[in-house]
PDB file of N, CA and C in Angstrom:
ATOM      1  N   UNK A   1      38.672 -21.939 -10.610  1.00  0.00           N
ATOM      2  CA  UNK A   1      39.102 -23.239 -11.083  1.00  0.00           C
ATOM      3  C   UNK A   1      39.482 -23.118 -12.563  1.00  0.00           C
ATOM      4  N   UNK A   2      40.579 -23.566 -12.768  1.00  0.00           N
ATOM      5  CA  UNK A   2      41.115 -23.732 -14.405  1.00  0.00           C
ATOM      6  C   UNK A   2      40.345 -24.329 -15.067  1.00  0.00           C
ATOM      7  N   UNK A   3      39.916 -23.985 -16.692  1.00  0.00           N
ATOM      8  CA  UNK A   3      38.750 -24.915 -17.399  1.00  0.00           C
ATOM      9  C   UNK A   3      39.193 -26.135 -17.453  1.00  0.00           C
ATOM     10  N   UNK A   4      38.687 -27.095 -17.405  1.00  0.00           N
ATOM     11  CA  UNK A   4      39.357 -28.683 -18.328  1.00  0.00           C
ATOM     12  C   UNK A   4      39.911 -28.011 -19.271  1.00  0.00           C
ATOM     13  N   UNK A   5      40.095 -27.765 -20.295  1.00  0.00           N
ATOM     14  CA  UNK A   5      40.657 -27.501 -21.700  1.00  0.00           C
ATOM     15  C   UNK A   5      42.417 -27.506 -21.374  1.00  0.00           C
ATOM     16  N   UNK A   6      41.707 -26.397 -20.662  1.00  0.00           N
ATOM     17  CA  UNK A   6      43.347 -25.583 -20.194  1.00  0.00           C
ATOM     18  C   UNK A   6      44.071 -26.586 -19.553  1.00  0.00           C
ATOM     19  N   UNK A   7      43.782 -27.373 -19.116  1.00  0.00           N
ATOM     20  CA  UNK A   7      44.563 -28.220 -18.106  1.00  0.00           C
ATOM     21  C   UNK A   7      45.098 -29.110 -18.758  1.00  0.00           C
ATOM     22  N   UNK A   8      44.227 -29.912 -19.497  1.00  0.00           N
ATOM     23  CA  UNK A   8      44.481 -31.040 -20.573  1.00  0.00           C
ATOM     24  C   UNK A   8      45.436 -30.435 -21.284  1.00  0.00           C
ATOM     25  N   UNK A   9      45.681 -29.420 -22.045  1.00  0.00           N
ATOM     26  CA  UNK A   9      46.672 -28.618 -22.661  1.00  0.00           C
ATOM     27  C   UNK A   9      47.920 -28.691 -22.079  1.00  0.00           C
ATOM     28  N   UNK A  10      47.621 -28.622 -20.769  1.00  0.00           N
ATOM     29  CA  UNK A  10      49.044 -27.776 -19.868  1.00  0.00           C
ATOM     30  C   UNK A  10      49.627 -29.224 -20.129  1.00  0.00           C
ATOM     31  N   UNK A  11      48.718 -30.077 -19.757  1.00  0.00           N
ATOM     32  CA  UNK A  11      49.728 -31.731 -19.436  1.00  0.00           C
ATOM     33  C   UNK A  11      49.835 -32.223 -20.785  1.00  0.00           C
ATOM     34  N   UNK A  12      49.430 -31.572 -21.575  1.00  0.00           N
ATOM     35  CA  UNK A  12      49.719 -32.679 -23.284  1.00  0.00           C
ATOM     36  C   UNK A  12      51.514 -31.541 -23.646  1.00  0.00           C
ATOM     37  N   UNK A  13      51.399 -30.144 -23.636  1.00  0.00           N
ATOM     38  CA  UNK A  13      52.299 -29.360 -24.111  1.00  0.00           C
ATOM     39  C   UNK A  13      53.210 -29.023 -23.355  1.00  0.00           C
ATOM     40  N   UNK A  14      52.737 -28.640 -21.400  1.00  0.00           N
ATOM     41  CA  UNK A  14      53.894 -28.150 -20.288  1.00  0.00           C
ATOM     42  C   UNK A  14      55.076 -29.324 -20.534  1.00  0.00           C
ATOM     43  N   UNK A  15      56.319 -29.588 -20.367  1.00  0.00           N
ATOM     44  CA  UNK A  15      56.901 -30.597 -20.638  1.00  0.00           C
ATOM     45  C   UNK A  15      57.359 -30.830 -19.010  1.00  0.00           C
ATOM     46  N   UNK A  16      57.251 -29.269 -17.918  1.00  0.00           N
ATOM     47  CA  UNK A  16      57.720 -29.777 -16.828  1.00  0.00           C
ATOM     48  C   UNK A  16      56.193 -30.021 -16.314  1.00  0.00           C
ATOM     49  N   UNK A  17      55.145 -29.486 -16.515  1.00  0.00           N
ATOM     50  CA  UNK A  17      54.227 -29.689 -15.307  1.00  0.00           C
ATOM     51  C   UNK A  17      53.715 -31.245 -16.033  1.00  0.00           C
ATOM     52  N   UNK A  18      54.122 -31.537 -17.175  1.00  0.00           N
ATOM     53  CA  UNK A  18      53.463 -32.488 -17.882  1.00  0.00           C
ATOM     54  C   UNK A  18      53.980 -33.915 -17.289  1.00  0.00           C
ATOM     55  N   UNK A  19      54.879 -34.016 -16.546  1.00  0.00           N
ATOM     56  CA  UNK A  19      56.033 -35.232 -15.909  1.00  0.00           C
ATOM     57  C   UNK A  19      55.112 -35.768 -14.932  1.00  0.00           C
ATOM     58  N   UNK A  20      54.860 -37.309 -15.282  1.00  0.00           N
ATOM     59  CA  UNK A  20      54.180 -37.655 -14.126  1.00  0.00           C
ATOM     60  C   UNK A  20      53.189 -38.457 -14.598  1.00  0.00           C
ATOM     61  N   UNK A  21      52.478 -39.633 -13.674  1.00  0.00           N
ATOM     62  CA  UNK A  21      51.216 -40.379 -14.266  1.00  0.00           C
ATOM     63  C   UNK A  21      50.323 -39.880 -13.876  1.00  0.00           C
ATOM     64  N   UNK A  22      49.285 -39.238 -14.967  1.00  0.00           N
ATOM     65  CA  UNK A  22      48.350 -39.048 -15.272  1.00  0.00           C
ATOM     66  C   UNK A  22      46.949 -39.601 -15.392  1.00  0.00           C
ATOM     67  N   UNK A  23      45.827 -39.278 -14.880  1.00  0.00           N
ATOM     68  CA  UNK A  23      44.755 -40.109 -14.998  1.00  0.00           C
ATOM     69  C   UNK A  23      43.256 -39.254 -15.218  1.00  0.00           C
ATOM     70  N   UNK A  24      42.825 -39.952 -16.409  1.00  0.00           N
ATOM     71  CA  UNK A  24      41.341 -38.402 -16.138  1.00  0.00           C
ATOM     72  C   UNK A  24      40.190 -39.323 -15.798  1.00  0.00           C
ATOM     73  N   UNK A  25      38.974 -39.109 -15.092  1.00  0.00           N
ATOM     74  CA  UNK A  25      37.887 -39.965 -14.671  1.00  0.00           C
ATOM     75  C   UNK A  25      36.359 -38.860 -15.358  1.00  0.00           C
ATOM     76  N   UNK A  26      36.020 -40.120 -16.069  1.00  0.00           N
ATOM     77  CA  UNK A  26      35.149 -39.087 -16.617  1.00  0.00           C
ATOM     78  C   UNK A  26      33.824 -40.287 -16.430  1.00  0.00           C
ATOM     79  N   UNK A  27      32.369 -38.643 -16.670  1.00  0.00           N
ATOM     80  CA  UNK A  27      31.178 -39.609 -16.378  1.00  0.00           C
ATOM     81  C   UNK A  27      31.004 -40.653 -18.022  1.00  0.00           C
ATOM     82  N   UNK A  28      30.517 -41.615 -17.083  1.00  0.00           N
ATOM     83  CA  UNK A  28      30.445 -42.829 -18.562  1.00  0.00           C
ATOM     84  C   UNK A  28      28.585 -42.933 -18.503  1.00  0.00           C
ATOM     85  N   UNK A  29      27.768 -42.676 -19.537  1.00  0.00           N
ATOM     86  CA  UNK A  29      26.599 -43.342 -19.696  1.00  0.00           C
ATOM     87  C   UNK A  29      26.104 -44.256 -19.706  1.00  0.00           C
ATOM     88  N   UNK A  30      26.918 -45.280 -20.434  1.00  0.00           N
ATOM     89  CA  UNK A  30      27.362 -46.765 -20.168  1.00  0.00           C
ATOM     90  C   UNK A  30      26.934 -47.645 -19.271  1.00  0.00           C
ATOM     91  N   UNK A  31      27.638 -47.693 -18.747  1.00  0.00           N
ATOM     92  CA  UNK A  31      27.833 -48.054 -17.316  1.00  0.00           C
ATOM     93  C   UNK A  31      27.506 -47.338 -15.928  1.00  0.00           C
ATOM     94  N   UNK A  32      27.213 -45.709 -16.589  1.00  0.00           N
ATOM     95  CA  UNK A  32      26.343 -45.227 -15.284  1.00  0.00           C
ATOM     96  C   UNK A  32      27.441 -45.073 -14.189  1.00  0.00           C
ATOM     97  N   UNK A  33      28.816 -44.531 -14.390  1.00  0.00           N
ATOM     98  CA  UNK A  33      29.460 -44.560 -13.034  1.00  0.00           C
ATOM     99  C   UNK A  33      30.549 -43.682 -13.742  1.00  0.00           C
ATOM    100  N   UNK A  34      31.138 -43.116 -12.861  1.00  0.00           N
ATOM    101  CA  UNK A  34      33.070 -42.752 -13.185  1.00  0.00           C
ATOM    102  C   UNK A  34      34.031 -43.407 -13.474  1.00  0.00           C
ATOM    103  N   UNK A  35      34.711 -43.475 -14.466  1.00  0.00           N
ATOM    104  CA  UNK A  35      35.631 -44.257 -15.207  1.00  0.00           C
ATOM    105  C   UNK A  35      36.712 -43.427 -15.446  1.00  0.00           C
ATOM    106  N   UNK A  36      38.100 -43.934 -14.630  1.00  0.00           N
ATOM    107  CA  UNK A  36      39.084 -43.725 -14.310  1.00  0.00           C
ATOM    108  C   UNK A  36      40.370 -44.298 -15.608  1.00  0.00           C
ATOM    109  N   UNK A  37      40.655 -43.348 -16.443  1.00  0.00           N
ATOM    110  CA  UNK A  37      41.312 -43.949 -17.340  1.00  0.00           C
ATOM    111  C   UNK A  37      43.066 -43.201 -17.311  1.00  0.00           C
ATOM    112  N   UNK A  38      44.110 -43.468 -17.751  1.00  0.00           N
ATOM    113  CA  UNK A  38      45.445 -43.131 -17.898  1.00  0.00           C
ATOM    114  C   UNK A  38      45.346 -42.600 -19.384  1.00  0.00           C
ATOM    115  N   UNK A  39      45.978 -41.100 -18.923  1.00  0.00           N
ATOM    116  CA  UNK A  39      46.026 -39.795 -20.015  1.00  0.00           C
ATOM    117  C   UNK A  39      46.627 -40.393 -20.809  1.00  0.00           C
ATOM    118  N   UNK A  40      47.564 -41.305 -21.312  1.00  0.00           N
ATOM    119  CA  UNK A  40      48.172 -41.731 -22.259  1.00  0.00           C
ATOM    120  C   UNK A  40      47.262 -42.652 -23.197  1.00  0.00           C
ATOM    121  N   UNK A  41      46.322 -43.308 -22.873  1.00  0.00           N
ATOM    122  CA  UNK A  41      45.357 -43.975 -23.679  1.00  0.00           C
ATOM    123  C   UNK A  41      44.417 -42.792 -24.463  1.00  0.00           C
ATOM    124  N   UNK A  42      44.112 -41.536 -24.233  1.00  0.00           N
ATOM    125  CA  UNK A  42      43.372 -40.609 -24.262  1.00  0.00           C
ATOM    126  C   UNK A  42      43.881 -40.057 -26.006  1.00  0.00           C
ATOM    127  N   UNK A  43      42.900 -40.204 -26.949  1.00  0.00           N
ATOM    128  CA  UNK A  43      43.728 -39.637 -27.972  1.00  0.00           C
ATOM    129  C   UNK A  43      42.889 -38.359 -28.495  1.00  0.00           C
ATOM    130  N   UNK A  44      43.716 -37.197 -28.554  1.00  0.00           N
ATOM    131  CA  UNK A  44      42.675 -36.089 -29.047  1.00  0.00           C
ATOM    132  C   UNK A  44      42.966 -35.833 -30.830  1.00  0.00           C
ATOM    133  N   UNK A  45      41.681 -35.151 -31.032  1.00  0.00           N
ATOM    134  CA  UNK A  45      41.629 -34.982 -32.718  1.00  0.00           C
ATOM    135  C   UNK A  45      41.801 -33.634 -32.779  1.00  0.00           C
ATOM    136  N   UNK A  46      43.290 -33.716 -33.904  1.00  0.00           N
ATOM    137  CA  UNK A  46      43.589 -32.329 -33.944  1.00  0.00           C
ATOM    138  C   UNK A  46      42.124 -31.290 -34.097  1.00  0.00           C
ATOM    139  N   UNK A  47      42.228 -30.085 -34.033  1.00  0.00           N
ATOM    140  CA  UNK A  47      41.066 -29.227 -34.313  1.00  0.00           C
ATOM    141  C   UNK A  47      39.497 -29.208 -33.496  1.00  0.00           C
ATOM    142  N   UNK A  48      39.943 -30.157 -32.508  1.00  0.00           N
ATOM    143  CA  UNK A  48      38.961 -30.946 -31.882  1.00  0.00           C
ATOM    144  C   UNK A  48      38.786 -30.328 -30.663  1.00  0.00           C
ATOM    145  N   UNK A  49      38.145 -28.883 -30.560  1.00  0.00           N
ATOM    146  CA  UNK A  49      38.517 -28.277 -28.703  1.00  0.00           C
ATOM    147  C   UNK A  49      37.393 -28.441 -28.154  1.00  0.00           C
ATOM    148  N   UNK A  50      36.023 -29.935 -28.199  1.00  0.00           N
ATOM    149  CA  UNK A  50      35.170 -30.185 -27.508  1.00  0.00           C
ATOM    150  C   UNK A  50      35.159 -31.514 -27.159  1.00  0.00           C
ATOM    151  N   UNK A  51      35.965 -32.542 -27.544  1.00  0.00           N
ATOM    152  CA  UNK A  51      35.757 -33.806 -26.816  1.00  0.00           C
ATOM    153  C   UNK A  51      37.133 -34.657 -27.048  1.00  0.00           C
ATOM    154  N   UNK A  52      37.519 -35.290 -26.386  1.00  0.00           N
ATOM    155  CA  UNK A  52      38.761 -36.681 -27.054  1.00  0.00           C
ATOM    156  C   UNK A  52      37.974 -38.138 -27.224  1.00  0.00           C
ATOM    157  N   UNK A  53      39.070 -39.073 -27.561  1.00  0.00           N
ATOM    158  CA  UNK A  53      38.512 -40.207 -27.564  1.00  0.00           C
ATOM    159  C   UNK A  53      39.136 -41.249 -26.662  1.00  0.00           C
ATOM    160  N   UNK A  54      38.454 -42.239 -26.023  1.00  0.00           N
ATOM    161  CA  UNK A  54      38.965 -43.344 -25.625  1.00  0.00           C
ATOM    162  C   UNK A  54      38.633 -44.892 -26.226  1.00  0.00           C
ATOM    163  N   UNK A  55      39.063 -46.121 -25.551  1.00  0.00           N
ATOM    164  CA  UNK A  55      38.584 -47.133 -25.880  1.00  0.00           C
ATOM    165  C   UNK A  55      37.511 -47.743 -24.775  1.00  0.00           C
ATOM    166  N   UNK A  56      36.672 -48.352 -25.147  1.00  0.00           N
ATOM    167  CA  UNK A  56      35.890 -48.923 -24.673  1.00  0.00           C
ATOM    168  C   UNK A  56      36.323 -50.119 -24.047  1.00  0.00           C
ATOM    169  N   UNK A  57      35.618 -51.256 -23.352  1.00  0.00           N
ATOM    170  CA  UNK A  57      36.199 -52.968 -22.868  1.00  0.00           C
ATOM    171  C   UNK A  57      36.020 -53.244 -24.105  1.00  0.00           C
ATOM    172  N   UNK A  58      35.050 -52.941 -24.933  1.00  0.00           N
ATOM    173  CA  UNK A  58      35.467 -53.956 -26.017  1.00  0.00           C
ATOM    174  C   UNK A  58      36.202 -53.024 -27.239  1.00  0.00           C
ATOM    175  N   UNK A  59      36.960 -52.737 -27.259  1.00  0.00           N
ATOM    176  CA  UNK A  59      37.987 -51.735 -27.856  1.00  0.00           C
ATOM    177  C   UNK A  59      37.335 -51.062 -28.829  1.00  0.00           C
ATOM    178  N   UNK A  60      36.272 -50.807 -28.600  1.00  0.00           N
ATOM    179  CA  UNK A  60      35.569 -49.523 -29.722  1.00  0.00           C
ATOM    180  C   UNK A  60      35.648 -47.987 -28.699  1.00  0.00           C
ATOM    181  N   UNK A  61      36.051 -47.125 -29.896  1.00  0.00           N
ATOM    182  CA  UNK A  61      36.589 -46.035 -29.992  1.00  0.00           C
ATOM    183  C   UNK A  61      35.166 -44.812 -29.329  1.00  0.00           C
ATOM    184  N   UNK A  62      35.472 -44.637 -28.201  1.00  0.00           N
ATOM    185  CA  UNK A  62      33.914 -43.486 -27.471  1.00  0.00           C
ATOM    186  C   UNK A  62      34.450 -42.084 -27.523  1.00  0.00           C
ATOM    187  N   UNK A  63      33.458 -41.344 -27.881  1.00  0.00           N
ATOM    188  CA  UNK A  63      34.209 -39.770 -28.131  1.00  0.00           C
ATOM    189  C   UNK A  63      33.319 -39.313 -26.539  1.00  0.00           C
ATOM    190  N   UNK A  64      34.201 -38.788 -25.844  1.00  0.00           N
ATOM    191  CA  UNK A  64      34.095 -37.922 -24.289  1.00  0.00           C
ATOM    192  C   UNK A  64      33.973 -36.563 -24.706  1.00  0.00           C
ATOM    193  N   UNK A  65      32.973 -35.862 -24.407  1.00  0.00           N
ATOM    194  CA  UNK A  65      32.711 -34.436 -24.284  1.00  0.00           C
ATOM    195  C   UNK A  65      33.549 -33.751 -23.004  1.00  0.00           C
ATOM    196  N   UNK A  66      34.421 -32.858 -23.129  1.00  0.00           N
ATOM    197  CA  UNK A  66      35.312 -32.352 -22.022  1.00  0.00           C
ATOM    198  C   UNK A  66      33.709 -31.897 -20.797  1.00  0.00           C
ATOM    199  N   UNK A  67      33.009 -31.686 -20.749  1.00  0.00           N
ATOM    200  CA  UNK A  67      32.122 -31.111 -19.710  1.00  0.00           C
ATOM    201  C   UNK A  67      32.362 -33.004 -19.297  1.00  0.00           C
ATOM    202  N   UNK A  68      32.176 -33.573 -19.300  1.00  0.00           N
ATOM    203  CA  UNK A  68      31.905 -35.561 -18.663  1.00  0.00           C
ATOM    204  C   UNK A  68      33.036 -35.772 -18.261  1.00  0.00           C
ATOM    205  N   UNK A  69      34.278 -34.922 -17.996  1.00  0.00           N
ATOM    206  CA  UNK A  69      35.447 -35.229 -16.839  1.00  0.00           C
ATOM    207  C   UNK A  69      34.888 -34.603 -16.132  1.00  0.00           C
ATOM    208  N   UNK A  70      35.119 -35.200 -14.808  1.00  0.00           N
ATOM    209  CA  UNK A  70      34.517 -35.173 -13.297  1.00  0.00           C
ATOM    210  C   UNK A  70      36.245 -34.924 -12.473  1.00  0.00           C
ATOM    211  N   UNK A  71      37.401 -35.342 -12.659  1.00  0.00           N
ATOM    212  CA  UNK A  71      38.346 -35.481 -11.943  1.00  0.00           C
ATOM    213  C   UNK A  71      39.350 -35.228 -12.614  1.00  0.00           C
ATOM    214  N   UNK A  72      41.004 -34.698 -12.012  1.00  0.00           N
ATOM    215  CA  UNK A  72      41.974 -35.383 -13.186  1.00  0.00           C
ATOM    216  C   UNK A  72      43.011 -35.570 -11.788  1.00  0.00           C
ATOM    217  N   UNK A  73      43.531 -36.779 -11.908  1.00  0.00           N
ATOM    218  CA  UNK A  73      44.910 -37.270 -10.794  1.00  0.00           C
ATOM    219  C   UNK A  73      46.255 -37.129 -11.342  1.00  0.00           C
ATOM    220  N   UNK A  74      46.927 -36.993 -10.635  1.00  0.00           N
ATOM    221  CA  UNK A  74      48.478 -36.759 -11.205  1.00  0.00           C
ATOM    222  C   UNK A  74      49.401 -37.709 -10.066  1.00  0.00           C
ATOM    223  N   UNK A  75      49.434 -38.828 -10.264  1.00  0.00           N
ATOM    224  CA  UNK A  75      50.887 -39.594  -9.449  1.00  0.00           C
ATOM    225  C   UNK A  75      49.604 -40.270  -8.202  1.00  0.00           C
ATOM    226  N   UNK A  76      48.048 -40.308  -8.917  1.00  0.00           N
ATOM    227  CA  UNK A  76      47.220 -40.572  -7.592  1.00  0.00           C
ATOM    228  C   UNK A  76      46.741 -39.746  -6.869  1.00  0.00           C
ATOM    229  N   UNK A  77      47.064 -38.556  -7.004  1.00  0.00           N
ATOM    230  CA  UNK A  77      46.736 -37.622  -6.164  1.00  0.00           C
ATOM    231  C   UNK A  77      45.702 -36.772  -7.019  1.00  0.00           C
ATOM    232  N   UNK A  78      44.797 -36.558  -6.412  1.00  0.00           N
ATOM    233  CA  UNK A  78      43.599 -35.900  -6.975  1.00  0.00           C
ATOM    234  C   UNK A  78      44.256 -34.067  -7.199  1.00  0.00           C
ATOM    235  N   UNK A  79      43.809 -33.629  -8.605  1.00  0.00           N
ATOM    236  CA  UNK A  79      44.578 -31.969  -8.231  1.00  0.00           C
ATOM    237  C   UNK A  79      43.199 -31.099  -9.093  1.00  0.00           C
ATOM    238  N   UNK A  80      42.408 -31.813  -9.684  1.00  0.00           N
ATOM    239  CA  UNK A  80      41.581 -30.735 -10.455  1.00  0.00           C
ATOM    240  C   UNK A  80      40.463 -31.718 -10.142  1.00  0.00           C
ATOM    241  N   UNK A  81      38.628 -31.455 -10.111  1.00  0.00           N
ATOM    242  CA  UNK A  81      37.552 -31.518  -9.749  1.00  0.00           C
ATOM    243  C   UNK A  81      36.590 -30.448 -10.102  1.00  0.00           C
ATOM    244  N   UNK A  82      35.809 -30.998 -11.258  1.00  0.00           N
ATOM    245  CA  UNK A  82      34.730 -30.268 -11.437  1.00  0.00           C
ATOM    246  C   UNK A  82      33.679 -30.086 -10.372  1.00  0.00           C
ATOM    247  N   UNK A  83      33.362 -28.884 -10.360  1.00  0.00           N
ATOM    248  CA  UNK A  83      32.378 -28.113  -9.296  1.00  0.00           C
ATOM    249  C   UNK A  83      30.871 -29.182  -9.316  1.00  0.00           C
ATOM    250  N   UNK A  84      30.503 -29.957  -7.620  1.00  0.00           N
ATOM    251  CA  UNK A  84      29.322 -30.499  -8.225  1.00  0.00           C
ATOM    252  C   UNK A  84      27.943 -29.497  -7.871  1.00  0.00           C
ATOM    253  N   UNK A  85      27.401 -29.962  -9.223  1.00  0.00           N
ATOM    254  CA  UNK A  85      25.816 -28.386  -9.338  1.00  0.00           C
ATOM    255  C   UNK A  85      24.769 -29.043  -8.565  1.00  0.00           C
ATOM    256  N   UNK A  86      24.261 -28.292  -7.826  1.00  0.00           N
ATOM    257  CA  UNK A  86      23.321 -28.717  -7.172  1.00  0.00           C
ATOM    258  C   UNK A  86      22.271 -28.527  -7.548  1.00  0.00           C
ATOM    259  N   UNK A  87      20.943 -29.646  -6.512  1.00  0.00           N
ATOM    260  CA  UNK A  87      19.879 -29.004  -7.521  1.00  0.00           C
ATOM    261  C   UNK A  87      18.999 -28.337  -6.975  1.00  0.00           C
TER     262      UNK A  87
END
């Protein structure tokens, strides 16, 4: 399986594999569930190769650790899935 890193990369820089709506679902503490957000809301900090940021409901700014994506969809269609660890 490709790391998250790499992938997130491919779709921020590939310009052909990058075509397409995008969606990453990552675990939320929060709320205790998977939260399904559109890669375009997703903002990363240059120099930053351990987490991005999103917005919250109430528009405060949450920094995501790349290990807390669980999924990434492309056009709806599920194409990458972190391995689940058993216990």
């Amino acid at each position: 399986m490709i790391p998250i890193q790499n992938l997130l990369n491919r779709i921020r820089w590939d310009r052909e594999f990058g075509t397409g709506s995008f969606e990453i679902s990552y675990e939320d503490h929060e709320e205790e569930r998977l939260l399904r957000v559109p890669f375009h809301e997703i903002v990363f900090e240059e120099g930053n190769r351990f987490s991005f940021q999103v917005q919250n409901r109430e528009g405060a700014w949450v920094t995501i650790p790349f290990h807390r994506v669980r999924e990434v969809y492309r056009n709806g269609q599920l194409i990458w899935q972190r391995e689940k660890q058993g216990v």
